[in-house]
Protein backbone atom coordinates (compact mmCIF):
# COMPACT_ATOMS: atom_id res chain seq x y z
CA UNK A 1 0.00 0.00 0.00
CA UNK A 2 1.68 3.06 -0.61
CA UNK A 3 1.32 6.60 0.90
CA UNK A 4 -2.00 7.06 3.31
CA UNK A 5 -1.39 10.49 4.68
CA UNK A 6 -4.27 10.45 6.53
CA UNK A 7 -6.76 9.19 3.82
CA UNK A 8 -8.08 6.48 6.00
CA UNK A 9 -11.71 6.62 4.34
CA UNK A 10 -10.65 6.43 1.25
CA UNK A 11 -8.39 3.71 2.19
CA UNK A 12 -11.19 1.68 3.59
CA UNK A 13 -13.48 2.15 1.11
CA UNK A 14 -10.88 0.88 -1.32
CA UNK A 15 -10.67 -2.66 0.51
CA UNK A 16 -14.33 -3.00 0.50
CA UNK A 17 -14.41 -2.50 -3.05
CA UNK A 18 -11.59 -4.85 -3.41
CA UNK A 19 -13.54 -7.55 -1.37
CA UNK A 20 -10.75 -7.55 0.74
CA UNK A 21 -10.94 -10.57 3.75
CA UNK A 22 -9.62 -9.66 7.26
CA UNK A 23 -9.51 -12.83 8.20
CA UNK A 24 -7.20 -14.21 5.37
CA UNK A 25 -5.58 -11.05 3.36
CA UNK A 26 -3.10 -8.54 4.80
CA UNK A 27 -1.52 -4.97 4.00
CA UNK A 28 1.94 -4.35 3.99
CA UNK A 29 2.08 -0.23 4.08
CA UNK A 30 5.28 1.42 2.91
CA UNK A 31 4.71 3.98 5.46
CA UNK A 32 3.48 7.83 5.86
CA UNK A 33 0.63 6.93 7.49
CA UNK A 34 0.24 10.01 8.96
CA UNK A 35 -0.16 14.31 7.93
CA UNK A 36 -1.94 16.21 5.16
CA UNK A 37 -4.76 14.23 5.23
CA UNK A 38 -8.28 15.09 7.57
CA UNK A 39 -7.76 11.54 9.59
CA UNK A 40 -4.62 10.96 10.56
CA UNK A 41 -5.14 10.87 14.21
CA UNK A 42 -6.49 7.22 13.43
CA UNK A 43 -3.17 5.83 12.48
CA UNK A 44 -3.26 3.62 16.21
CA UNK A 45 -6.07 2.59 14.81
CA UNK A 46 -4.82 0.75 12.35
CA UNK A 47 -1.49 -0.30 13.77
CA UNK A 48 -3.94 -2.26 15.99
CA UNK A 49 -5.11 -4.14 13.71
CA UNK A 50 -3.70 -7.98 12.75
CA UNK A 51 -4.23 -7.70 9.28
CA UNK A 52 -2.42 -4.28 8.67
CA UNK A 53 1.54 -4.32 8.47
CA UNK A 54 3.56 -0.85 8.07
CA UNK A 55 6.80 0.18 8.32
CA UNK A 56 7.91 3.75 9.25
CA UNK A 57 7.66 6.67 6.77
CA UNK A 58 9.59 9.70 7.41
CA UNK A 59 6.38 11.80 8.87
CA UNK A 60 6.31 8.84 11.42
CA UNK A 61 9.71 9.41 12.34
CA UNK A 62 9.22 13.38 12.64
CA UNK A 63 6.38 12.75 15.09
CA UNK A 64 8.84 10.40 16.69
CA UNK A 65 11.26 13.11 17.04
CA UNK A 66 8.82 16.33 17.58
CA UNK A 67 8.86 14.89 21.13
CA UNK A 68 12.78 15.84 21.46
CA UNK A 69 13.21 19.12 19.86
CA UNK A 70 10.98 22.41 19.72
CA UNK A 71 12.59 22.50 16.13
CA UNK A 72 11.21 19.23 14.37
CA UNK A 73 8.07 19.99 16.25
CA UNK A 74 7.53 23.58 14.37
CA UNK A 75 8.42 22.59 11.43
CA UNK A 76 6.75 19.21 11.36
CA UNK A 77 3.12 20.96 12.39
CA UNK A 78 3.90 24.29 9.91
CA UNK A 79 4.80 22.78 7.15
CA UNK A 80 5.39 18.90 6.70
CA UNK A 81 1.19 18.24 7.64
CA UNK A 82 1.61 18.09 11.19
CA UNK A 83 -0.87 20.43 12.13
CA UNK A 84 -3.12 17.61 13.22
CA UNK A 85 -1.11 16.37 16.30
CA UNK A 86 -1.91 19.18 18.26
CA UNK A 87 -5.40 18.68 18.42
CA UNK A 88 -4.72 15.19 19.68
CA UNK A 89 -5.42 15.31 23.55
CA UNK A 90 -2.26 15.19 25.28
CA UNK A 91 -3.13 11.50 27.25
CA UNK A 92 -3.28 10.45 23.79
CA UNK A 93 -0.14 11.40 22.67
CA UNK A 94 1.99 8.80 24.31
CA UNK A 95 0.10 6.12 23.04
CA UNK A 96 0.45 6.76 19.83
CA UNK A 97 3.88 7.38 19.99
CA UNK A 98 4.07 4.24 21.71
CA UNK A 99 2.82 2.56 18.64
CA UNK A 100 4.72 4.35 15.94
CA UNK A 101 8.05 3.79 17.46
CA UNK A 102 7.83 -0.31 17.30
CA UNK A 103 7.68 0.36 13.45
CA UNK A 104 10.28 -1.64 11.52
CA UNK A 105 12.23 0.04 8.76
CA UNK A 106 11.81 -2.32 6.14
CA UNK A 107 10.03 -5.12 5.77
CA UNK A 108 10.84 -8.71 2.93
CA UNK A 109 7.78 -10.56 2.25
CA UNK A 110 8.12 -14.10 0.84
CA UNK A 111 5.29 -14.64 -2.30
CA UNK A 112 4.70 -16.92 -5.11
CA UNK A 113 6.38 -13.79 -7.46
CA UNK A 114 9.40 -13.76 -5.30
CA UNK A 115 10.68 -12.41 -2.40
CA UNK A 116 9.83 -8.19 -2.57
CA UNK A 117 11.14 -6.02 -0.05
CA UNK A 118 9.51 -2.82 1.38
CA UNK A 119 11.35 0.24 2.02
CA UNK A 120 9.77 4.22 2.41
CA UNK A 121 12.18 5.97 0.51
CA UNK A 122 15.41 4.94 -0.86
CA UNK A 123 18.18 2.41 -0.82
CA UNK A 124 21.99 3.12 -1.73
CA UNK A 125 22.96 2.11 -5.32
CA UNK A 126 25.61 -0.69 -5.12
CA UNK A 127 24.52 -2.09 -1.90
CA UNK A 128 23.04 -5.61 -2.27
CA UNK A 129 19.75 -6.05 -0.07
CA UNK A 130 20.86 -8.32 2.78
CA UNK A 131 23.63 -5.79 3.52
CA UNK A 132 21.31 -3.07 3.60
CA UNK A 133 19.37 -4.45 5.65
CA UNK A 134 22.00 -5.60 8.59
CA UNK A 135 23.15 -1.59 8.61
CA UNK A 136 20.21 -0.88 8.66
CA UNK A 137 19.48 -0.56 12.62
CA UNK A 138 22.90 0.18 13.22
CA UNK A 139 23.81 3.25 11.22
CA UNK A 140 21.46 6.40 11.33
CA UNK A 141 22.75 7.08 8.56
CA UNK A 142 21.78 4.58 6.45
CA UNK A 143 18.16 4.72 8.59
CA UNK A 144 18.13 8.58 7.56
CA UNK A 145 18.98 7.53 3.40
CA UNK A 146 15.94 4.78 3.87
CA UNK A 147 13.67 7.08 5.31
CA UNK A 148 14.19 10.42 3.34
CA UNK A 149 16.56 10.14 0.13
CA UNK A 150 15.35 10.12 -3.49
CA UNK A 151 18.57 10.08 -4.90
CA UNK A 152 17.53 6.85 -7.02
CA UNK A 153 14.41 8.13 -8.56
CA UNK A 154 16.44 11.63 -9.03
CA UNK A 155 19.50 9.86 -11.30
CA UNK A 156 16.14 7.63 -12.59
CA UNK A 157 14.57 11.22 -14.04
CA UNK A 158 18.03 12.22 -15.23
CA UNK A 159 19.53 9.06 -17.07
CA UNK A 160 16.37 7.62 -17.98
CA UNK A 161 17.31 3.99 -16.16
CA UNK A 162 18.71 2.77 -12.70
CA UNK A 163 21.07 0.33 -11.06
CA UNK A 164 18.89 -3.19 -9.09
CA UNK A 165 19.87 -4.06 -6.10
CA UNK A 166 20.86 -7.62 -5.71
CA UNK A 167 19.63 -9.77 -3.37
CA UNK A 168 15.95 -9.05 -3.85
CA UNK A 169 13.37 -9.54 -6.41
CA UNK A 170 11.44 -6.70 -6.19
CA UNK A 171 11.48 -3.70 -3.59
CA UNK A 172 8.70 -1.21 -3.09
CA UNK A 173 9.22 2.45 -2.14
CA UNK A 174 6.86 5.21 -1.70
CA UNK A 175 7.80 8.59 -0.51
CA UNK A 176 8.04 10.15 -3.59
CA UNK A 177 5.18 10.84 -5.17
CA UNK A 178 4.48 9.78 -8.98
CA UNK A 179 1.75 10.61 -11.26
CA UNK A 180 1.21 6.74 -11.98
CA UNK A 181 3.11 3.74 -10.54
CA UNK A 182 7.07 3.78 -11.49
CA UNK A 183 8.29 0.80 -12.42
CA UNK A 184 12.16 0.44 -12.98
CA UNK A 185 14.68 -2.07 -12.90
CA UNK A 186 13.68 -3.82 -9.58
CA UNK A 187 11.64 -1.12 -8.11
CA UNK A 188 8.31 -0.14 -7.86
CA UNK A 189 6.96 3.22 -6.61
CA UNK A 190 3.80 3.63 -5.53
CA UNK A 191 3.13 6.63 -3.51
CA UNK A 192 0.54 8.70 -6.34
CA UNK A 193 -0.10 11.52 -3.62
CA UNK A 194 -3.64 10.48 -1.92
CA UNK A 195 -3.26 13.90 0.21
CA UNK A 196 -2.42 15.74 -2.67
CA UNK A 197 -5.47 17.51 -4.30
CA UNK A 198 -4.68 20.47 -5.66
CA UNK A 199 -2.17 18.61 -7.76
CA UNK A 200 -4.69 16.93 -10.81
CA UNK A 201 -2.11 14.57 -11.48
CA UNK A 202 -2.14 13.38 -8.41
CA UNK A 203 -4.52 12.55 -5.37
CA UNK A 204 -4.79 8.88 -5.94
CA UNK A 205 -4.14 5.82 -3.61
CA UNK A 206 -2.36 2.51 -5.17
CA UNK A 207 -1.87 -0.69 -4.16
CA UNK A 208 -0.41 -3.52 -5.44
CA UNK A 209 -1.28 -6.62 -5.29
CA UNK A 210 1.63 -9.18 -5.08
CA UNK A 211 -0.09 -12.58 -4.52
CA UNK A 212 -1.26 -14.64 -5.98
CA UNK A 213 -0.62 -12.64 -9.30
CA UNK A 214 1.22 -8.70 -9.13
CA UNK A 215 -1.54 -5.87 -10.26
CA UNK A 216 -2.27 -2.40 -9.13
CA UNK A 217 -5.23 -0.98 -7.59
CA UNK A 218 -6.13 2.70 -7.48
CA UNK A 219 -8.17 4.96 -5.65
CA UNK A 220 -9.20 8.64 -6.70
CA UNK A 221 -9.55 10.26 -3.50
CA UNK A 222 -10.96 13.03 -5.37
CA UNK A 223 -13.10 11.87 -7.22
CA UNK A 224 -13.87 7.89 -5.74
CA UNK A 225 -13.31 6.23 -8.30
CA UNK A 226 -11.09 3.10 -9.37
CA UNK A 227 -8.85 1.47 -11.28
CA UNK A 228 -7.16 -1.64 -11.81
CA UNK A 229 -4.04 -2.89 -14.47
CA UNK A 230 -1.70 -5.27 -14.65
CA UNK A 231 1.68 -4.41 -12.58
């Protein structure tokens, strides 16, 4: 699932359409869960639920680190969608901080297409996956790259191609947001905006679906409808 931002509705209303089965499917969420959008104070909401996986997104790491520094705290509720976290009544706050923080940073999902890791932002060109994945808990650096970079999709626009990283079949970013789905080598970017409306091009919600056969799913938010194509 790529970017929420608050789009929870929309979100749902996309699974119903999709017949989707709590009891039997699941979501893996590339993160940004949270800002821009009119719900995101239901993120714990979610996280409490068995069926929905996410990993962290950078706007879950800012609300992470609002609690440290008067800084990230202006900035994050200026400018960067925040605004909605201080309407949230301060008993609540720890609790959903609570949640947030036991986010992983990536996730590798086994499927009958392969094995397809999930990642927010970015991983370093020339780095095969297993090795990013050992740094990445150890090195903030490497936790900042995951979480914010778009170096990759920034040499993509320029040179028209990018390198794969080995070790992995397929790995699934969001973050960046794309007027359709990006595939690329062995990427896939999926974030099309969802909070995003006064952007035409964007303001949708995609998904895709990666067993038992890969296809994408989208969700106007604006104007709630759908769509679905082969991945």
């Amino acid at each position: 699932m790529g970017d929420i931002h608050g789009s929870f509705s929309a979100f749902e209303q996309m699974l119903q359409r999709l017949a989707f089965d709590r009891s039997r499917d699941r979501v893996f969420s590339v993160g940004d869960l949270i800002d821009r959008g009119q719900e995101s104070h239901r993120v714990i909401e979610f996280l409490n639920y068995d069926w929905f996986h996410a990993i962290m997104g950078n706007h879950e790491r800012m609300l992470l680190d609002s609690e440290y520094s008067q800084a990230v705290l202006e900035n994050w509720t200026r400018y960067n969608g925040g605004a909605w976290w201080r309407q949230v009544p301060e008993n609540m706050r720890p609790r959903i901080r609570n949640v947030v923080e036991k986010l992983p940073l990536a996730f590798e999902v086994s499927t009958a297409n392969g094995h397809i890791g999930i990642v927010h932002a970015d991983i370093p060109t020339g780095i095969p996956w297993h090795q990013f994945i050992r740094t990445l808990e150890a090195d903030p650096d490497m936790e900042e790259y995951a979480l914010w970079s778009r170096n990759r999709y920034k040499h993509f626009k320029m040179m028209g191609r990018t390198v794969p990283v080995e070790g992995i079949d397929l790995v699934v970013f969001g973050h960046t947001p794309v007027s359709k789905p990006l595939r690329t080598a062995n990427f896939y970017y999926i974030d099309t905006g969802a909070s995003l409306l006064d952007d035409r091009s964007l303001g949708k919600l995609t998904m895709l679906q990666i067993q038992p056969v890969m296809t994408l799913h989208q969700f106007n938010v604006r104007t709630e409808t759908e769509e679905h194509t082969p991945a």
